[in-house]
Protein backbone atom coordinates (compact mmCIF):
# COMPACT_ATOMS: atom_id res chain seq x y z
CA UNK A 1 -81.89 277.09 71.90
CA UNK A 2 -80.88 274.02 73.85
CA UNK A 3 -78.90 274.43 76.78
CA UNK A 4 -78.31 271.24 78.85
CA UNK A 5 -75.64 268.47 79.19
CA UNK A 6 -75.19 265.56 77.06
CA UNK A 7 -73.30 262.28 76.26
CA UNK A 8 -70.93 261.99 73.68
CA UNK A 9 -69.77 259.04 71.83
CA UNK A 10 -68.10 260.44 68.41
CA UNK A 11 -66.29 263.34 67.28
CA UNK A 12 -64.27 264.27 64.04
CA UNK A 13 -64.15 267.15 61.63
CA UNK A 14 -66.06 267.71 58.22
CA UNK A 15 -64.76 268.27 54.81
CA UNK A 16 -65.19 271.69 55.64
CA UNK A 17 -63.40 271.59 58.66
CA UNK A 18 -66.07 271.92 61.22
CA UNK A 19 -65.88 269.34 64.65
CA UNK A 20 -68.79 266.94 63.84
CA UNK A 21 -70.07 265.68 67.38
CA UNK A 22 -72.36 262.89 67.91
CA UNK A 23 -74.63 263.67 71.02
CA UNK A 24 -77.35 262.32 73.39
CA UNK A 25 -79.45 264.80 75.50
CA UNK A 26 -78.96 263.48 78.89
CA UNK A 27 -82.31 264.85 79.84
CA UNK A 28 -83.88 262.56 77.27
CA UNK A 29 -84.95 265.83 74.47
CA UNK A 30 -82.96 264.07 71.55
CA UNK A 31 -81.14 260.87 71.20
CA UNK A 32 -77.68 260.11 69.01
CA UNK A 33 -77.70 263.12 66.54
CA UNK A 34 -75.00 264.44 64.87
CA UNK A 35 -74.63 268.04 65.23
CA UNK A 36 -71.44 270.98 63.77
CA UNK A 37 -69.17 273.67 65.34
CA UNK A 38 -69.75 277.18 64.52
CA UNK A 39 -66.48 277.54 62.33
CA UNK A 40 -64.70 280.08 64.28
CA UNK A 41 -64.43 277.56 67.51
CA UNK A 42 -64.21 273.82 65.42
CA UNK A 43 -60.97 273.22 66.39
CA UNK A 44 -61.81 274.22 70.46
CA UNK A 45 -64.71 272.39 69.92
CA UNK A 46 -63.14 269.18 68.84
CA UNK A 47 -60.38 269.22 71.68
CA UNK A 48 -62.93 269.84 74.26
CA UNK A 49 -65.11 266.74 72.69
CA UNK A 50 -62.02 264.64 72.78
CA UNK A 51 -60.74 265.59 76.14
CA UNK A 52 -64.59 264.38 77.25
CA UNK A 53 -64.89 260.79 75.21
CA UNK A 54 -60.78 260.06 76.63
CA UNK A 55 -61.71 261.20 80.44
CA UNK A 56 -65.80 259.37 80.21
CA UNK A 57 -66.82 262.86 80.99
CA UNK A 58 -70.19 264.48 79.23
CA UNK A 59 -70.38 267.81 78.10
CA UNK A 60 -72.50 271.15 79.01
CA UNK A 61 -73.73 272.13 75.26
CA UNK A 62 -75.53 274.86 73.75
CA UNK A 63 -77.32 274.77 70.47
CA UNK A 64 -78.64 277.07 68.01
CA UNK A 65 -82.42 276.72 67.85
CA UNK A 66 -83.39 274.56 65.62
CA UNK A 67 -82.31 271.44 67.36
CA UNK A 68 -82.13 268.86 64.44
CA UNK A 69 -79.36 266.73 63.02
CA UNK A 70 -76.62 269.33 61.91
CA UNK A 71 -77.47 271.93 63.91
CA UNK A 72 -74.47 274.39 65.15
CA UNK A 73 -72.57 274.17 68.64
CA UNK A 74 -72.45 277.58 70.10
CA UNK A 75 -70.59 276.65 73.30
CA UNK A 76 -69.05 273.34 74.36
CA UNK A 77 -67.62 272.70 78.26
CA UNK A 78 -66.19 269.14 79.45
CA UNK A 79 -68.89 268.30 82.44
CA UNK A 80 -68.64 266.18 85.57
């Protein structure tokens, strides 16, 4: 599982209704991937993404193991 902060630049919400968020690994472990809410937090997700691209903040992320493109969000907090 990946546990670390991260840049964002992107967020919106698949046809499914999952917050899409496009991230970059701070510590350098993955560059701009695109990666999905669990479904039972998309829509805390997504406010807590947009709250962080509006305020230039990053964000304290967990992901489920594997880390690849479309991998779920597990937890998302705005950083400093």
């Amino acid at each position: 599982m990946f546990d670390g902060v991260c840049q964002i630049r992107r967020a919106g919400v698949s046809p499914e209704g999952w917050a899409q968020l496009d991230l970059k690994d701070q510590a350098g472990s993955f560059d701009w991937t695109w990666f999905l809410s669990k479904p039972e937090i998309s829509r805390e997700v997504l406010a807590t993404a947009l709250v962080a691209i509006s305020c230039d903040k990053s964000l304290s992320i967990q992901i489920e193991d594997p880390v690849t493109s479309w991998a779920r969000v597990i937890r998302c907090l705005v950083d400093k």
